[in-house]
Protein backbone atom coordinates (compact mmCIF):
# COMPACT_ATOMS: atom_id res chain seq x y z
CA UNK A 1 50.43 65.78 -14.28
CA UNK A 2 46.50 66.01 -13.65
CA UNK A 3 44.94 62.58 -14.06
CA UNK A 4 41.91 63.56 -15.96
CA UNK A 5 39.70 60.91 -15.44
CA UNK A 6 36.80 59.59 -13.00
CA UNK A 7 38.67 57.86 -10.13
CA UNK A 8 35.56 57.58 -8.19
CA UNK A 9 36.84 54.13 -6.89
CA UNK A 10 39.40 53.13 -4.67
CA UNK A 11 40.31 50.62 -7.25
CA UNK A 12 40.98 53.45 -9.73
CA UNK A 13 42.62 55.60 -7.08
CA UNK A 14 45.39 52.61 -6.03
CA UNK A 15 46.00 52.04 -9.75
CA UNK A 16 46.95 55.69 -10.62
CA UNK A 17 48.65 55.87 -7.28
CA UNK A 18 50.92 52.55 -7.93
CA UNK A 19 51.48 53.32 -12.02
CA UNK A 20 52.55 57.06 -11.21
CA UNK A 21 55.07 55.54 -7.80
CA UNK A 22 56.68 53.18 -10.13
CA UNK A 23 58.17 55.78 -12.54
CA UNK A 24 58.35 58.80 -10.11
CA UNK A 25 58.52 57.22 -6.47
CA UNK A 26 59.12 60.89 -4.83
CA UNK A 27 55.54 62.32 -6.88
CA UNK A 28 53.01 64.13 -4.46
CA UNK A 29 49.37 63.37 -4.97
CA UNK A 30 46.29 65.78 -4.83
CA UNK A 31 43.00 64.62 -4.99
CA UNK A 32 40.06 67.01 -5.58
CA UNK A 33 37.69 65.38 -3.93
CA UNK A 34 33.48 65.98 -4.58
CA UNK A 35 31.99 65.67 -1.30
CA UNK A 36 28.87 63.12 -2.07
CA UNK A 37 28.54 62.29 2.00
CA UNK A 38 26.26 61.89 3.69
CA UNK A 39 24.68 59.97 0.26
CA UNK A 40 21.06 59.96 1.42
CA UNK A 41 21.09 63.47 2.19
CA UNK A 42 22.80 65.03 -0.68
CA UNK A 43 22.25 62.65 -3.77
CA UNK A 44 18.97 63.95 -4.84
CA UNK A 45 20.32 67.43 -5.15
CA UNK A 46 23.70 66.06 -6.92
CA UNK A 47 21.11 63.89 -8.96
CA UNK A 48 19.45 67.02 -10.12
CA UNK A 49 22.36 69.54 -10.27
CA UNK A 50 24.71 67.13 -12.40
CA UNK A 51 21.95 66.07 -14.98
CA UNK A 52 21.20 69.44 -15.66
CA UNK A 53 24.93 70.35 -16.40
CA UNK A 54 25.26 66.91 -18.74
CA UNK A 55 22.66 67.49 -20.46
CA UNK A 56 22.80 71.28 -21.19
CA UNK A 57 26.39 70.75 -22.52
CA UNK A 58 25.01 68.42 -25.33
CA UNK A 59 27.57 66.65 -27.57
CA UNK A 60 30.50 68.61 -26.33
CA UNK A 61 32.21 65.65 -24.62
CA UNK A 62 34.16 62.75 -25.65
CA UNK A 63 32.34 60.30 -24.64
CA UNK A 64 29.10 61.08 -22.84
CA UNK A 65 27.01 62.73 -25.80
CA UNK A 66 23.62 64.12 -23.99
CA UNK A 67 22.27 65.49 -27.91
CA UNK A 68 22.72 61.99 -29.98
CA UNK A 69 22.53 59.39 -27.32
CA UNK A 70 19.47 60.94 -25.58
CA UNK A 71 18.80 61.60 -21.69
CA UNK A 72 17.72 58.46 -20.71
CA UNK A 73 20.77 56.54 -21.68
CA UNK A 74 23.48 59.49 -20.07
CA UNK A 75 21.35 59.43 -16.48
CA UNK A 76 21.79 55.46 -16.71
CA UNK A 77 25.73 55.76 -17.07
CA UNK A 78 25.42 59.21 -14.72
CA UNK A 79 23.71 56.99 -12.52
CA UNK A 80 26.11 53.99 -12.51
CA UNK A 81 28.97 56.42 -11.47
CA UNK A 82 26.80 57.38 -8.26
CA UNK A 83 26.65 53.90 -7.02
CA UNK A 84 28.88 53.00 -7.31
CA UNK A 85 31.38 56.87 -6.20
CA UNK A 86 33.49 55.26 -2.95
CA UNK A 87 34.27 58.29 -0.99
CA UNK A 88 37.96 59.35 -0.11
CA UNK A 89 39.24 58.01 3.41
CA UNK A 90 42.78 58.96 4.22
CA UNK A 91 42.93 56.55 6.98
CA UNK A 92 42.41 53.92 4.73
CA UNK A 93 44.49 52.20 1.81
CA UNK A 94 44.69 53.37 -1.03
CA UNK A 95 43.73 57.02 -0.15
CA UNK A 96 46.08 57.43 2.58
CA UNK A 97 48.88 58.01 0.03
CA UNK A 98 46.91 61.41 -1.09
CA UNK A 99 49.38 64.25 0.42
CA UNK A 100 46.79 67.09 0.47
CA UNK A 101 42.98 66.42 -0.55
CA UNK A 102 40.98 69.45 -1.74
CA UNK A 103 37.12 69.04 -0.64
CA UNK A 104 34.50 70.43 -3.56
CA UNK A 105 30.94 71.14 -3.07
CA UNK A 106 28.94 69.70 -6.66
CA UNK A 107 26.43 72.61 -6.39
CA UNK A 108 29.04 75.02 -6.51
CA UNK A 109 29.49 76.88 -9.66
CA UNK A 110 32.74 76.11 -11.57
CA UNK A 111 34.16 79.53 -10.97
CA UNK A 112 33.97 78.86 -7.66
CA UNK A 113 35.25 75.60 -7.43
CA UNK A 114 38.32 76.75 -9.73
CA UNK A 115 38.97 79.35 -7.13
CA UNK A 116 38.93 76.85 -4.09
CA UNK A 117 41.38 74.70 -5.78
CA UNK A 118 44.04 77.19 -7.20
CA UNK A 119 43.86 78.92 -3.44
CA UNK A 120 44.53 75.53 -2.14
CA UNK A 121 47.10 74.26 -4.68
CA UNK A 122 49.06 77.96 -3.52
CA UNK A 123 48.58 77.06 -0.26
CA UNK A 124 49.96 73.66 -0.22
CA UNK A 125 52.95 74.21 -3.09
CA UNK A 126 53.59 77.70 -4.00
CA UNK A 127 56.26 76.06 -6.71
CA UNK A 128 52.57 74.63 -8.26
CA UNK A 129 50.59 78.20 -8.05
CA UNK A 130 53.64 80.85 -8.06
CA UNK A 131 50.87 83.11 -7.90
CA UNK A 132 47.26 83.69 -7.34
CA UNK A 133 45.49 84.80 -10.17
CA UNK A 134 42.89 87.99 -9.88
CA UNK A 135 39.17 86.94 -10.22
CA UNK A 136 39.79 88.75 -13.53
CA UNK A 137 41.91 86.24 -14.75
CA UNK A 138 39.64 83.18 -13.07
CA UNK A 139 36.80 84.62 -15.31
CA UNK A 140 38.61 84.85 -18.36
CA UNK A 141 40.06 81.35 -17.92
CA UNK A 142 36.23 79.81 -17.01
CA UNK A 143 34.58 81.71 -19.87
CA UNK A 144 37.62 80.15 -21.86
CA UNK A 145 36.90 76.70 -20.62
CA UNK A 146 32.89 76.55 -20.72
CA UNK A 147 32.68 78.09 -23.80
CA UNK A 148 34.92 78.39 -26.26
CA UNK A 149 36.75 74.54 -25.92
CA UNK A 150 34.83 72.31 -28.35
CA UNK A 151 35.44 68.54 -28.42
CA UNK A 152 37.15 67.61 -31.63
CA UNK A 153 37.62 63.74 -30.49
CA UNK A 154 34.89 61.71 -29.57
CA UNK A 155 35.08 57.94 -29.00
CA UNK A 156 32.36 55.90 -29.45
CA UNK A 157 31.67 53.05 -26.74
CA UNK A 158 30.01 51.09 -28.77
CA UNK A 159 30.45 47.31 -29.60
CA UNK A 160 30.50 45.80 -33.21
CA UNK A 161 27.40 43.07 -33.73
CA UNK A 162 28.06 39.20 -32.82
CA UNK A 163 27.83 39.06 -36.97
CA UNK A 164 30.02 41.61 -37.76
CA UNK A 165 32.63 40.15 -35.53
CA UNK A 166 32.50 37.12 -37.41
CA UNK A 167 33.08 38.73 -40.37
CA UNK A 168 35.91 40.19 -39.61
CA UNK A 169 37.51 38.35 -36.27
CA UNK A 170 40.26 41.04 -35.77
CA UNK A 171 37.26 43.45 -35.03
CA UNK A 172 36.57 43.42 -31.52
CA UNK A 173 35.18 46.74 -29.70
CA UNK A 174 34.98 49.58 -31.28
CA UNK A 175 38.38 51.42 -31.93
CA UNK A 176 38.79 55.53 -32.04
CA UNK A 177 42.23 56.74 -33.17
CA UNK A 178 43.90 53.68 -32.74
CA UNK A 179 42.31 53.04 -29.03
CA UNK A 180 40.07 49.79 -28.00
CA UNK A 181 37.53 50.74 -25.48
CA UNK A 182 36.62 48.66 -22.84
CA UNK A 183 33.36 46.79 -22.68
CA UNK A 184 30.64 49.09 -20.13
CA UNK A 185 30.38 47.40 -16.93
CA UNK A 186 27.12 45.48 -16.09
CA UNK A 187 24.63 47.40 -14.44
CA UNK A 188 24.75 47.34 -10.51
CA UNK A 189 22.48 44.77 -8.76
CA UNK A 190 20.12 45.28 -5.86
CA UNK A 191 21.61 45.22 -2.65
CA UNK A 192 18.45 45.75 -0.44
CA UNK A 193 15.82 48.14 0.31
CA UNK A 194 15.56 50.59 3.42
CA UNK A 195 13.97 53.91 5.42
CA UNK A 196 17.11 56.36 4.92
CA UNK A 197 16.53 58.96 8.42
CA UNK A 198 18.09 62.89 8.84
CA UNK A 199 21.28 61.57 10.66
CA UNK A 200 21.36 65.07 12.37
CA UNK A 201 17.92 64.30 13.87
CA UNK A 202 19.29 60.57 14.85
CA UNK A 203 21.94 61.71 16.45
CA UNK A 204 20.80 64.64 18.72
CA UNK A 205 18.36 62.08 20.21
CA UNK A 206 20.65 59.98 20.85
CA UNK A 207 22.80 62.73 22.26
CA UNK A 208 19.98 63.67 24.41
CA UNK A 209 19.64 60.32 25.84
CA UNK A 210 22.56 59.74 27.10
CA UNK A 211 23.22 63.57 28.42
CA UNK A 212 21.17 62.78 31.40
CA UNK A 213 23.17 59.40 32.36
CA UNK A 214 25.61 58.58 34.65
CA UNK A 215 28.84 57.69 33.12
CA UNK A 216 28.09 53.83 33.13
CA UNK A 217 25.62 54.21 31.54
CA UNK A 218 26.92 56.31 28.26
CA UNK A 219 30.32 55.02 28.70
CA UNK A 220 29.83 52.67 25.33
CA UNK A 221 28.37 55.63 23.47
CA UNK A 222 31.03 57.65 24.31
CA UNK A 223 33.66 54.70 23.18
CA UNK A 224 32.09 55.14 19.93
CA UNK A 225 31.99 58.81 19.89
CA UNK A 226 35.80 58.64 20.52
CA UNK A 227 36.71 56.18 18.32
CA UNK A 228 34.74 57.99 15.39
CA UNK A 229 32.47 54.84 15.12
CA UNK A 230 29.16 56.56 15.24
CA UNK A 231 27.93 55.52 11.86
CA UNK A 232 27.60 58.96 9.28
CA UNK A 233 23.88 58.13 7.94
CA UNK A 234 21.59 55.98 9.53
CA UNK A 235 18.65 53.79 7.70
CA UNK A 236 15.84 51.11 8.97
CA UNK A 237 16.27 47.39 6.68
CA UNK A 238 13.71 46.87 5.25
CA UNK A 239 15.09 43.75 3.69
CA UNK A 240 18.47 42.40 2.13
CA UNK A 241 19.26 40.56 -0.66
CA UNK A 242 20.32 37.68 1.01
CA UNK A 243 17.41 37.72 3.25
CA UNK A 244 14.57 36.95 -0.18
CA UNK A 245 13.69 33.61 0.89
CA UNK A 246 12.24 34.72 3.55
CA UNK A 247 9.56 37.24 2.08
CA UNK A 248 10.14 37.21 -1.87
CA UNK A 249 7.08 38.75 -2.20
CA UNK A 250 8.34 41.56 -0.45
CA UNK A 251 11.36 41.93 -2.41
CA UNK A 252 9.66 41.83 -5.52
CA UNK A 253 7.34 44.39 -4.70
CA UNK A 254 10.04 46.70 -3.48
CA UNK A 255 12.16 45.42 -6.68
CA UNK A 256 9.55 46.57 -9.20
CA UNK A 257 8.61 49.58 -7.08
CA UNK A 258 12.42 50.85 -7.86
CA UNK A 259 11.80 49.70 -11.57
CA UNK A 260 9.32 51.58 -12.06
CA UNK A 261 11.19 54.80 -10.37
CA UNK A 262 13.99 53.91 -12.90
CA UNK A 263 12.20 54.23 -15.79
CA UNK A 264 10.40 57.57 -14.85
CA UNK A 265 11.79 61.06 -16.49
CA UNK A 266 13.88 61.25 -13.32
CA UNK A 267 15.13 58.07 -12.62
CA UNK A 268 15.73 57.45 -9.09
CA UNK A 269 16.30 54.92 -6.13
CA UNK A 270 13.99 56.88 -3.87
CA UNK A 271 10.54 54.43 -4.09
CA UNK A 272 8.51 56.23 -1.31
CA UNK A 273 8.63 57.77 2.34
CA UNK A 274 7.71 56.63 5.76
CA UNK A 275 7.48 57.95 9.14
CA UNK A 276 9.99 56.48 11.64
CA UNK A 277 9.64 56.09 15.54
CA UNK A 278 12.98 55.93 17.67
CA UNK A 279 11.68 54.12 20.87
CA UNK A 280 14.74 52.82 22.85
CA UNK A 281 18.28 52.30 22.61
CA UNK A 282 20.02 48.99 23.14
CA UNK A 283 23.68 48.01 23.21
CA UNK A 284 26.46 45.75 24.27
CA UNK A 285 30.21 45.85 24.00
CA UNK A 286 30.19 45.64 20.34
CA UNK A 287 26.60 47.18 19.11
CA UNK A 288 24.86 50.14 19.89
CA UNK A 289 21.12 49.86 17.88
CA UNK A 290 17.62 51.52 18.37
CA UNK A 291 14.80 50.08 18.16
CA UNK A 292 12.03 51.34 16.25
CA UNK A 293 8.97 50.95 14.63
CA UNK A 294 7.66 52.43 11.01
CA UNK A 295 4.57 54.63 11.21
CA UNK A 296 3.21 54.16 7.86
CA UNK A 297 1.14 51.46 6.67
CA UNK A 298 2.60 49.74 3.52
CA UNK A 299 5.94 49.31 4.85
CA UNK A 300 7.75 46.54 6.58
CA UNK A 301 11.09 44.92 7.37
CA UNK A 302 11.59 41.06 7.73
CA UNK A 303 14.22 41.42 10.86
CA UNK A 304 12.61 40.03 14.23
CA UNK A 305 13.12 44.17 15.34
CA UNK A 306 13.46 46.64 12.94
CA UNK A 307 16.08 48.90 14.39
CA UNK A 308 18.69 52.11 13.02
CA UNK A 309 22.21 50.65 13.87
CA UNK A 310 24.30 53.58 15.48
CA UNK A 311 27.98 51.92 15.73
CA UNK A 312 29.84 49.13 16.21
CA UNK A 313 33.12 49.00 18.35
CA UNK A 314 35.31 47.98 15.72
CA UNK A 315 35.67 47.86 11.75
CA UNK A 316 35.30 43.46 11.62
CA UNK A 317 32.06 44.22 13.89
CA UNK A 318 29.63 44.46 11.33
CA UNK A 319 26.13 46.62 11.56
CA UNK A 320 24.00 43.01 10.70
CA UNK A 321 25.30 41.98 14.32
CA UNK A 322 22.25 44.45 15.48
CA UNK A 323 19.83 41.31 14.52
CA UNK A 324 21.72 38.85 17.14
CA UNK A 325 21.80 41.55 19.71
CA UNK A 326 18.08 42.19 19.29
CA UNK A 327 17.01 38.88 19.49
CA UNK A 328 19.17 38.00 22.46
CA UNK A 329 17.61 41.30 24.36
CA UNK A 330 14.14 39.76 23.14
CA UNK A 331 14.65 36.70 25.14
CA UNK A 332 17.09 37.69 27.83
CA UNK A 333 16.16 41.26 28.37
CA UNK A 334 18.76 44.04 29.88
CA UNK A 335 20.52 44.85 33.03
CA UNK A 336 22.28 42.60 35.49
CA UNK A 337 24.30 39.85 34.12
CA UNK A 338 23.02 39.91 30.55
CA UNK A 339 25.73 42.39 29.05
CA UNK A 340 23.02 44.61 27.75
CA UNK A 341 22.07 48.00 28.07
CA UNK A 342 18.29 49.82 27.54
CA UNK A 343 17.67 53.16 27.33
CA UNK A 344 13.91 54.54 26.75
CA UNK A 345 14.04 57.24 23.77
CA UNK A 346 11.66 59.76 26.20
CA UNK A 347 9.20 61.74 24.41
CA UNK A 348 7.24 61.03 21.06
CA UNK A 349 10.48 61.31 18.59
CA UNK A 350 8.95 60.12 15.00
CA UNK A 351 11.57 60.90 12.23
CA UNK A 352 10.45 61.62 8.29
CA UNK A 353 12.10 58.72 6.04
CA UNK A 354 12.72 58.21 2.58
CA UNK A 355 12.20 54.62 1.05
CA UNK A 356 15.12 53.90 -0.67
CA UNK A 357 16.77 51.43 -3.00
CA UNK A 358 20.66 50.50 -2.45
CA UNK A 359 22.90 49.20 -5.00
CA UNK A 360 25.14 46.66 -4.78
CA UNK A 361 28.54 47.99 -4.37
CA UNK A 362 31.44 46.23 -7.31
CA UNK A 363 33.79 43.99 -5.10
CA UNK A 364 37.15 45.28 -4.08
């Protein structure tokens, strides 16, 4: 069975996983899995490869019709799906009940991606792919697919008018062959505003910091190393919804500063750039942070220190528990009895950053 749908969050992934175990408890699960990490990194391309596919294909598609419904309103719901995509973790529930999970690259053509997954599908359960077809066969069966399948059923997501329903009460959304559809979700809120930086670039300085130090010294950064709790991307706050009060006119700058990159050709949640510089590294048992300070003019963050968080010791440690270290090391300073560790970043290291808008992510 190949559940044809977009199960892009966890919520989605535990419900197929639970209906499917209840009627077949021995079923295997595959997930083919688009890698969209790290997000700040390898959005705008995704952003730029997938729109061009949607809207190229037109009106052949259920649902998502590029030709009648116009660009604008298939990058909002495109656009939707990216904030709110929750990548697979097979350490974690739901995902860890995935047996096998095949990793695809968006910018790959479909060809290729057809050929990763019936190698791997061979690979894991010969009884699924008795036998690997020739790329003959792979291009007949892509040409087949991207060009000669036309939709014949298309549903329309659409809700009947507040007076319509009262003229008829049994009317409620829009049905399609016998099928309500579900009302579209509200669009995501704001969830704050930051300086996204090259994690490669974050973490070879921090790398090169601590490659010099005795083992007391990098012993907490190489807890985190171990423990895979180095964080994958890395970002400066620049401020957090719950944090408005503070500077509202801040946040609604920022806020219409992302409006306005919404409603552009391209819409997007990148609202500027700013040069970033890394200037020392602080920790404790249950942080590791560094402190820096943005470049550019135009730019600023309402914590005490702005800072990139690099880990925290545990999962119930959260990032925000950078702010409380910082301030403490503001008034206590390091070494000795304090519990906290300094380490000067050495060298000039200023990193290119992109200004970026974050979405709030649906609760779980």
């Amino acid at each position: 069975m190949i559940a044809d749908r977009n199960n892009h969050q966890k919520r989605e992934r535990k419900q197929l996983i639970d209906d499917v175990s209840s009627v077949v408890p021995d079923a295997r699960f595959i997930a083919l899995h688009y890698i969209h990490d790290p997000k700040p990194e390898m959005l705008p391309s995704i952003r730029k490869i997938t729109q061009k596919r949607v809207l190229e294909r037109g009106d052949n598609h259920q649902t998502i019709q590029a030709n009648s419904k116009g660009s604008k309103a298939i990058i909002e719901i495109m656009e939707g799906f990216l904030s709110r995509f929750e990548p697979l973790n097979l350490n974690s529930s739901p995902d860890d009940g995935f047996d096998e999970i095949i990793n695809l690259d968006v910018a790959s053509s479909s060809r290729e991606n057809l050929e990763t997954v019936v190698n791997a599908l061979h690979a894991y359960s010969s009884p699924l792919v008795h036998e690997v077809p020739d790329s003959n066969d792979l291009d007949l069966a892509i040409e087949a697919a991207l060009n000669d399948y036309q939709v014949d059923i298309k549903h329309d997501l659409s809700f009947k008018s507040k007076k319509s329903q009262g003229q008829n009460k049994s009317v409620g959304p829009t049905q399609v062959n016998g099928s309500a559809q579900p009302k579209a979700p509200k669009p995501p809120a704001l969830e704050y505003f930051c300086v996204s930086l090259p994690s490669n670039e974050i973490r070879n300085t921090v790398d090169k910091a601590f490659s010099t130090q005795p083992p007391e010294t990098s012993k907490f950064y190489r807890q985190l190393q171990g423990n895979h709790r180095v964080q994958p991307t890395f970002h400066v706050t620049l401020m957090h919804r719950n944090t408005v009060s503070q500077d509202p006119d801040l946040w609604s700058y920022l806020s219409s500063l992302h409006a306005s990159a919404q409603s552009s050709e391209q819409p997007s949640d990148l609202i500027g750039e700013c040069r970033v510089r890394l200037e020392r590294i602080v920790w404790d048992g249950r942080v590791m942070c560094v402190v820096a300070r943005l470049v550019d003019e135009g730019w600023k963050s309402v914590n005490v220190v702005a800072h990139v968080t690099i880990g925290t010791a545990a999962q119930n440690i959260k990032p925000k528990e950078s702010n409380d270290l910082l301030e403490k090391w503001l008034e206590v300073g390091s070494g000795g009895d304090t519990g906290i560790g300094e380490l000067l970043v050495e060298g000039s290291v200023v990193l290119k950053g992109e200004v970026k808008a974050v979405m709030q992510q649906p609760r779980r």
